[in-house]
Protein backbone atom coordinates (compact mmCIF):
# COMPACT_ATOMS: atom_id res chain seq x y z
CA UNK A 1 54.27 35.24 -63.74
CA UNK A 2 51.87 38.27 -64.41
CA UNK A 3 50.47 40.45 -62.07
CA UNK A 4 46.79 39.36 -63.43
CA UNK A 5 47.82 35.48 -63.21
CA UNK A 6 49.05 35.17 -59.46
CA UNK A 7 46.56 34.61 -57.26
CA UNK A 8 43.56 34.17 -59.59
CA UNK A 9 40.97 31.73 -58.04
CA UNK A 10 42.56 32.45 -54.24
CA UNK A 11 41.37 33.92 -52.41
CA UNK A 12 38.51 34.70 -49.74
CA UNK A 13 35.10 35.12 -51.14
CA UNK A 14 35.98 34.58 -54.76
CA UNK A 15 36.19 30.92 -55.67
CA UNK A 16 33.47 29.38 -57.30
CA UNK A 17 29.66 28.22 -55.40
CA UNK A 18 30.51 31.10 -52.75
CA UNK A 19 28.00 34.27 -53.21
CA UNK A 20 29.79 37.45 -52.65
CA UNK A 21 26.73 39.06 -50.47
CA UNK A 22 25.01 37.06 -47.55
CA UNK A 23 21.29 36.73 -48.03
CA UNK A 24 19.34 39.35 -46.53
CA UNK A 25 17.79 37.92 -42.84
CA UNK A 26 14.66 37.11 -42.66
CA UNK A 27 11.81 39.82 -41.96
CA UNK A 28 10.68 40.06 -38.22
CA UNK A 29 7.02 38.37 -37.42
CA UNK A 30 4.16 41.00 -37.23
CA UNK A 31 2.31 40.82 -34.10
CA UNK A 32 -0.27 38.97 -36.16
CA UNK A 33 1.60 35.70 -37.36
CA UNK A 34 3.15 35.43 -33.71
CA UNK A 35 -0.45 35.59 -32.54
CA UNK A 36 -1.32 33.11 -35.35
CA UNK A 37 1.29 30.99 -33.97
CA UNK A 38 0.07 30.84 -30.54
CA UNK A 39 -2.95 30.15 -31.55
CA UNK A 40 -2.17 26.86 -33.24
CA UNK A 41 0.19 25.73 -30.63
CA UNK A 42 -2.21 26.24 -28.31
CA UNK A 43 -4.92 24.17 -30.36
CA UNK A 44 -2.60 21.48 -30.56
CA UNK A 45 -1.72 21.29 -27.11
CA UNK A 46 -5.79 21.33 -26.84
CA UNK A 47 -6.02 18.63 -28.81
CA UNK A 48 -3.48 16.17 -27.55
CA UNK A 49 -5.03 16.40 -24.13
CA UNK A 50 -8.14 16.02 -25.16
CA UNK A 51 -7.28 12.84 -27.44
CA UNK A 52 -5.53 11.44 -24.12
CA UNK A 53 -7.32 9.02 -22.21
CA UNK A 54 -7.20 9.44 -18.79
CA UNK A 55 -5.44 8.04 -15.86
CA UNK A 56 -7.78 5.76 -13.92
CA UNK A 57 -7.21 6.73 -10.37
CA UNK A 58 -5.37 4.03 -8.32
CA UNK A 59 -7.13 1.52 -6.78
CA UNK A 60 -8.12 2.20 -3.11
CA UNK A 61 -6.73 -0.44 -0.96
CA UNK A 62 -9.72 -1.63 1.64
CA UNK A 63 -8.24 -2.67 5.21
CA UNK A 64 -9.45 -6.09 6.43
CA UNK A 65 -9.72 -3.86 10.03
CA UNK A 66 -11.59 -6.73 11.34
CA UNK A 67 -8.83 -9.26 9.76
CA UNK A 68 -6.46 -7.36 11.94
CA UNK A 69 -8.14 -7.50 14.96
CA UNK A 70 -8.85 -10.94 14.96
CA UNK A 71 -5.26 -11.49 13.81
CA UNK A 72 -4.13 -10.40 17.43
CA UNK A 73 -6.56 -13.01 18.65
CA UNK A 74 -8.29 -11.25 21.24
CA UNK A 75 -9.78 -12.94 23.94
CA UNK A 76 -13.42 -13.68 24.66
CA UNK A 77 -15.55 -13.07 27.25
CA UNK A 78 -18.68 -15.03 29.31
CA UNK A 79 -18.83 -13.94 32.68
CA UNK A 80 -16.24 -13.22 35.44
CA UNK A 81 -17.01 -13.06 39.26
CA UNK A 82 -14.46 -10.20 39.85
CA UNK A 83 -14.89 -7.24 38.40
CA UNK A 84 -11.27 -7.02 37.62
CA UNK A 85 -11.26 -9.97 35.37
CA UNK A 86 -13.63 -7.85 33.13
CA UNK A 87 -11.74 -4.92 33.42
CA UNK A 88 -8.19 -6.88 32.16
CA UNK A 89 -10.55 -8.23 29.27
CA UNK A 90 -11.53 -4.87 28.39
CA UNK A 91 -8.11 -3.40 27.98
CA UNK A 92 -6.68 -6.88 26.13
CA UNK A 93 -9.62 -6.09 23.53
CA UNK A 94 -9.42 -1.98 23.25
CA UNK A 95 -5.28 -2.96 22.99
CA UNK A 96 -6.28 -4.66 19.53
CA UNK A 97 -9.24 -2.58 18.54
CA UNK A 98 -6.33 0.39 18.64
CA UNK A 99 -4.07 -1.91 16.73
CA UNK A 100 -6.67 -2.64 13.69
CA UNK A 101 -7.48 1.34 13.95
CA UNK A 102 -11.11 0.60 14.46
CA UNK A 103 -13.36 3.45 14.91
CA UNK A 104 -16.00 3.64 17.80
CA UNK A 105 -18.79 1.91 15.76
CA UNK A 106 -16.29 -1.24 14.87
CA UNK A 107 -15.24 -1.30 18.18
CA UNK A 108 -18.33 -2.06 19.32
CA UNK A 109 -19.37 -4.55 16.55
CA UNK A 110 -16.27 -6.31 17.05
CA UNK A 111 -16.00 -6.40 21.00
CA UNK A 112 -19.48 -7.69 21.54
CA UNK A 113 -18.88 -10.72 19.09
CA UNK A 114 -16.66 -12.00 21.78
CA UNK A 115 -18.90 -11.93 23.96
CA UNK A 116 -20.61 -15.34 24.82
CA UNK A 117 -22.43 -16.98 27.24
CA UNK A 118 -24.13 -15.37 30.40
CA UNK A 119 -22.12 -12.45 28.99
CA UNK A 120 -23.42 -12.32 25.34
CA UNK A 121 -26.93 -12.82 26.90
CA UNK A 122 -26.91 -9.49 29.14
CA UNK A 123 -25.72 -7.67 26.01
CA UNK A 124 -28.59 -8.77 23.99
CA UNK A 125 -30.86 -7.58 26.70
């Protein structure tokens, strides 16, 4: 074998489809096409949340606070002779008025519609 004919076509770099030279890198953005840039991405981000529709809020869940006080089926009231009667009444009621998380102006509503009677009648006076 010839010096000329060994190793022809081995080799690193030299066998065919391989370019000898790597192409040059690409040339650093100016300050302008990064700006550019920004400037689109920021149009499209823009855009997509303006095309979104948006989120209806979750319903709001109204308590039934009446519901629940009724639920703990307080007692009513007509009239009671001792004053301590009336008084054990009171608390059974304000016990389930707390429960149902009524506020002052339910717990009246709701109290004095258990009222009946002799009792109902001096609250309507």
């Amino acid at each position: 074998m010839d010096a000329e004919g060994a190793g022809a076509g081995r080799g690193r770099g030299h066998g065919r489809g391989v370019p000898e030279n790597p192409p040059p890198p690409p040339s650093p953005m100016t300050i302008e096409q990064l700006m550019g840039m920004q400037a689109n991405l920021m149009q499209a981000m823009m855009n997509r949340v303006n095309n979104e529709p948006l989120a209806a809020p979750p319903p709001v869940q109204v308590r039934d606070k009446r519901g629940e006080f009724l639920k703990g089926r307080p007692p009513v009231f007509t009239h009671a002779s001792d004053p301590l009667e009336a008084d054990d009444w009171l608390k059974a009621v304000e016990k389930q008025l707390n429960i149902a998380q009524c506020s002052d102006l339910e717990k009246v509503l709701y109290a004095s519609g258990l009222l009946q009677g002799p009792a109902q009648e001096w609250w309507e006076s």
